[in-house]
C-alpha atoms as a PDB file:
ATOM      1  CA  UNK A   1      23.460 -27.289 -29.733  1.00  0.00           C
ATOM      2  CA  UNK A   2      25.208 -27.540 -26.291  1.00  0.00           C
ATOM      3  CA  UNK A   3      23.906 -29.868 -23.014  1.00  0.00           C
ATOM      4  CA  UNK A   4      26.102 -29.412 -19.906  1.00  0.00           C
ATOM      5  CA  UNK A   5      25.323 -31.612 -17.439  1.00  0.00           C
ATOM      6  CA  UNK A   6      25.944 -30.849 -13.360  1.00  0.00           C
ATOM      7  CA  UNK A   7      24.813 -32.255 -10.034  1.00  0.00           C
ATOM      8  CA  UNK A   8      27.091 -35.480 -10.080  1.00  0.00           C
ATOM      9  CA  UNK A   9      29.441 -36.532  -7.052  1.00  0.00           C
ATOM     10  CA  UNK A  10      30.197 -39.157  -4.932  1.00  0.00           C
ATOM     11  CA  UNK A  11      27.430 -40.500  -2.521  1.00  0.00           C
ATOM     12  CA  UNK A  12      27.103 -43.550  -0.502  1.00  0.00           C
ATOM     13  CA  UNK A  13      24.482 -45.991  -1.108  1.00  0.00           C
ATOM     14  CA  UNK A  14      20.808 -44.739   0.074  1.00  0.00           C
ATOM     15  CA  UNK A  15      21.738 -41.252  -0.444  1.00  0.00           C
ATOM     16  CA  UNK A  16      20.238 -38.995  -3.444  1.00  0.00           C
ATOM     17  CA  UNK A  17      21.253 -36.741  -6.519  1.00  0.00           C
ATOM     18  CA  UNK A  18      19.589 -34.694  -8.337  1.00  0.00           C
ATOM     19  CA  UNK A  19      21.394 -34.195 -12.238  1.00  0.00           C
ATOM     20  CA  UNK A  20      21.005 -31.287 -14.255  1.00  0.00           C
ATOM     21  CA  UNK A  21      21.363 -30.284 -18.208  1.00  0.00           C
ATOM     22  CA  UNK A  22      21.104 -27.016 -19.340  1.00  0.00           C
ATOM     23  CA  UNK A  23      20.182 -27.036 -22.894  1.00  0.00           C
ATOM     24  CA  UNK A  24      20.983 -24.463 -25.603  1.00  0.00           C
ATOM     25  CA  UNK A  25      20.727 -24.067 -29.661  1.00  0.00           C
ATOM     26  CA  UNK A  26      18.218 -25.799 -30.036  1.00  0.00           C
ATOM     27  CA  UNK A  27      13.675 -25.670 -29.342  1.00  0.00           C
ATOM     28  CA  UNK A  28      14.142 -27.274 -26.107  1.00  0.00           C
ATOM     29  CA  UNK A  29      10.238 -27.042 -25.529  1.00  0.00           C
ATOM     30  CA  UNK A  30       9.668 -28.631 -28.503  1.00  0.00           C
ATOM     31  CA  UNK A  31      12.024 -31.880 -27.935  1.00  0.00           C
ATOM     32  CA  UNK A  32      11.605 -34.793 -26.179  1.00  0.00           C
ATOM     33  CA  UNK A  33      14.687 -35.541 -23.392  1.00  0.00           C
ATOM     34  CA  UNK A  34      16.352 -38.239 -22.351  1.00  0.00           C
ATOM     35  CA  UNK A  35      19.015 -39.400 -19.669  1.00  0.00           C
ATOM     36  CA  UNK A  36      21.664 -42.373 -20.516  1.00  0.00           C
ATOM     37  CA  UNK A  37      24.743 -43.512 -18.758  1.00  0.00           C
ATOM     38  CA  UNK A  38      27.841 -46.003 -19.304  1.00  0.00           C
ATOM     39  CA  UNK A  39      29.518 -47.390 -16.430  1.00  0.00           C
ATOM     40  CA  UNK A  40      33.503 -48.723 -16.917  1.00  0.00           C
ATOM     41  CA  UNK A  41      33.327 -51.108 -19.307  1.00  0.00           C
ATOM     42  CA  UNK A  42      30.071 -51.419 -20.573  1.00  0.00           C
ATOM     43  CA  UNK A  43      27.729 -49.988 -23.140  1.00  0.00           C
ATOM     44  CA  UNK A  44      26.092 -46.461 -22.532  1.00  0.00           C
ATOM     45  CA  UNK A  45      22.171 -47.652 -21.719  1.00  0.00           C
ATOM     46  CA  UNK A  46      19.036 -45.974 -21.487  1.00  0.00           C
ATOM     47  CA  UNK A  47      17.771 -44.698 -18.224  1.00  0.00           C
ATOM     48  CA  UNK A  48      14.607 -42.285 -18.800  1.00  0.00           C
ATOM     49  CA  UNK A  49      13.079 -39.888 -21.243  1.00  0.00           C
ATOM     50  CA  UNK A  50      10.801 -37.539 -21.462  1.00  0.00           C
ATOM     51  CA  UNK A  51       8.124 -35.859 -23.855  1.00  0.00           C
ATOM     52  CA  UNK A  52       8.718 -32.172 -24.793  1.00  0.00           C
ATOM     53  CA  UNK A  53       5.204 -31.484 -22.919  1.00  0.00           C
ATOM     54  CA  UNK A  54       6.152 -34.383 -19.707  1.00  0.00           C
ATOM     55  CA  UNK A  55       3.183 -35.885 -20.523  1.00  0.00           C
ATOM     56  CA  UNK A  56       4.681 -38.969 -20.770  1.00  0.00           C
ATOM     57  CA  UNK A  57       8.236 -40.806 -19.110  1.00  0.00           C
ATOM     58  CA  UNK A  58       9.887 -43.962 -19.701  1.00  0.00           C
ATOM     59  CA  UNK A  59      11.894 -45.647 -17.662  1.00  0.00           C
ATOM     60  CA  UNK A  60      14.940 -48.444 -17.619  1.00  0.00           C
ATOM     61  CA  UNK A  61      13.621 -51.414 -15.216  1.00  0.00           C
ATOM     62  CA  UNK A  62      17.087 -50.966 -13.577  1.00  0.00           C
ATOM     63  CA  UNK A  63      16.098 -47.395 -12.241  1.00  0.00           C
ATOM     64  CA  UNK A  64      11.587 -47.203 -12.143  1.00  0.00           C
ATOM     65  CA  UNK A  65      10.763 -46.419  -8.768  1.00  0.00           C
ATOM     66  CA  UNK A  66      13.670 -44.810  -7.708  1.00  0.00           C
ATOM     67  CA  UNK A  67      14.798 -42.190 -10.163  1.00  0.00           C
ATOM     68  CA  UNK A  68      12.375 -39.587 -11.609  1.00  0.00           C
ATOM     69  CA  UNK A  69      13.345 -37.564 -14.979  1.00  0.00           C
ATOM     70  CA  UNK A  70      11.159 -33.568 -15.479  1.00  0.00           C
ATOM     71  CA  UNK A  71      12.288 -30.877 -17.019  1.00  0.00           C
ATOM     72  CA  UNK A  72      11.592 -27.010 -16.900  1.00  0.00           C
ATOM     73  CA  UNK A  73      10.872 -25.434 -20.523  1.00  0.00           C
ATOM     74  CA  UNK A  74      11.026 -21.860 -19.005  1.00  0.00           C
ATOM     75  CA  UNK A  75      14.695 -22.468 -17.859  1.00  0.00           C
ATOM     76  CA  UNK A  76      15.646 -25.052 -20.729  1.00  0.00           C
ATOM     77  CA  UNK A  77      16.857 -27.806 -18.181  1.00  0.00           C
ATOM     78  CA  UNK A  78      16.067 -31.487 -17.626  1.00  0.00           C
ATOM     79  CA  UNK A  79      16.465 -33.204 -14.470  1.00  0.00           C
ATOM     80  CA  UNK A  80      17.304 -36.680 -13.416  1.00  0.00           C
ATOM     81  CA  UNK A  81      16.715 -37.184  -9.864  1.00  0.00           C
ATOM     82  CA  UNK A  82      18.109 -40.066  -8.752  1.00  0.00           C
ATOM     83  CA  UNK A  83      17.112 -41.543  -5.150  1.00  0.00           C
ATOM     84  CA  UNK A  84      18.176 -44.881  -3.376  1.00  0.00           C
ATOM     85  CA  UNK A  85      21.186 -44.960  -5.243  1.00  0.00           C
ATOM     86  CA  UNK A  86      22.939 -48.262  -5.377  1.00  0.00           C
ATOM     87  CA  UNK A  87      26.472 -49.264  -6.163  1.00  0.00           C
ATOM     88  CA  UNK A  88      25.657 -50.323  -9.752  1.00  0.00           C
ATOM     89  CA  UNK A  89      24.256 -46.379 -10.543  1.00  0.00           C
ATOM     90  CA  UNK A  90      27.962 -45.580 -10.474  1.00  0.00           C
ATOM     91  CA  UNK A  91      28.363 -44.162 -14.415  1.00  0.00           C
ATOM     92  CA  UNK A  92      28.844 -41.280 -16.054  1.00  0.00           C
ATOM     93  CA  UNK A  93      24.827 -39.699 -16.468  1.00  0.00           C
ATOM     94  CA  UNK A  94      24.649 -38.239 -20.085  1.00  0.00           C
ATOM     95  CA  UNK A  95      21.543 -35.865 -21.338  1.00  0.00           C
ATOM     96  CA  UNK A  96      20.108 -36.395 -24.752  1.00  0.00           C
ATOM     97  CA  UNK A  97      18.091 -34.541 -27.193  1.00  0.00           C
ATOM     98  CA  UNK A  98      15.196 -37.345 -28.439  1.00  0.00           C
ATOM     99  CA  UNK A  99      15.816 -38.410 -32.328  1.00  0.00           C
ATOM    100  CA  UNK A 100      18.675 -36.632 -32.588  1.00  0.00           C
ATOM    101  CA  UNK A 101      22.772 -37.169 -32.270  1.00  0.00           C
ATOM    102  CA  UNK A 102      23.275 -34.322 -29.553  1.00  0.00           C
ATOM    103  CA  UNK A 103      24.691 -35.560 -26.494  1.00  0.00           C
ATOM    104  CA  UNK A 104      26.339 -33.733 -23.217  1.00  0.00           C
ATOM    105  CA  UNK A 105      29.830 -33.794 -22.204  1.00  0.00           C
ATOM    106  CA  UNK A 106      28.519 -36.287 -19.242  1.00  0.00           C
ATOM    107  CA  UNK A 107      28.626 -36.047 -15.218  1.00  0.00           C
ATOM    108  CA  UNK A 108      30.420 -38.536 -13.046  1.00  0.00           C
ATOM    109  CA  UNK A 109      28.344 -40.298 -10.216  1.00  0.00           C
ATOM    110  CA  UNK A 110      29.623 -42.678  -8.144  1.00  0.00           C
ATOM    111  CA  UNK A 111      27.833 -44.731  -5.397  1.00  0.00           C
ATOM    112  CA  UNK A 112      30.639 -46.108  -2.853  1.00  0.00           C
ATOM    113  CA  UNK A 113      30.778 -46.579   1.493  1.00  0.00           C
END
């Protein structure tokens, strides 16, 4: 199973990101997604998911309304994009496969003026 996440930077507040993972090894189509992050010195925390059909999302209260998680089953990839970004987004954004222990190496984004 690999996930390699891309799309993270630096970005002042207001400004948008759009996150990738490219997922491999695995059904893809047939797993549910979802998008976490940990910020210095706190716990890694949920911030969306995704059914294997995107019939259904879930999202952290902390993110609803700005950020919006899809995915592409023909090119294996989830997305995260992330709009209105705040100061507080700044983490490192980590892909998940749904009920299971695989996890991406991570992208950095940080919100700063």
């Amino acid at each position: 199973v690999q996930l390699v996440e891309s799309g993270g930077g630096l970005v002042q507040p207001g400004w948008s990101l759009r996150l990738s993972c490219a997922a491999s090894g695995f059904t893809f189509s047939s797993s549910g997604m979802s998008w976490h992050r940990q910020a210095p010195g706190k716990e890694r925390e949920f911030v969306a998911s995704i059914t294997s059909t995107s019939d259904s999302t879930n999202y952290a209260a902390s993110v609803k309304g700005r950020f919006t998680i899809s995915r592409d089953n023909v090119k294996n990839t989830v997305y995260l994009q992330m709009n209105s970004l705040k100061p507080e987004d700044t983490a490192v954004y980590y892909c998940k496969v749904r009920f299971k222990d695989y996890w991406g190496q991570g992208t950095q984004v940080t919100v700063s003026s």
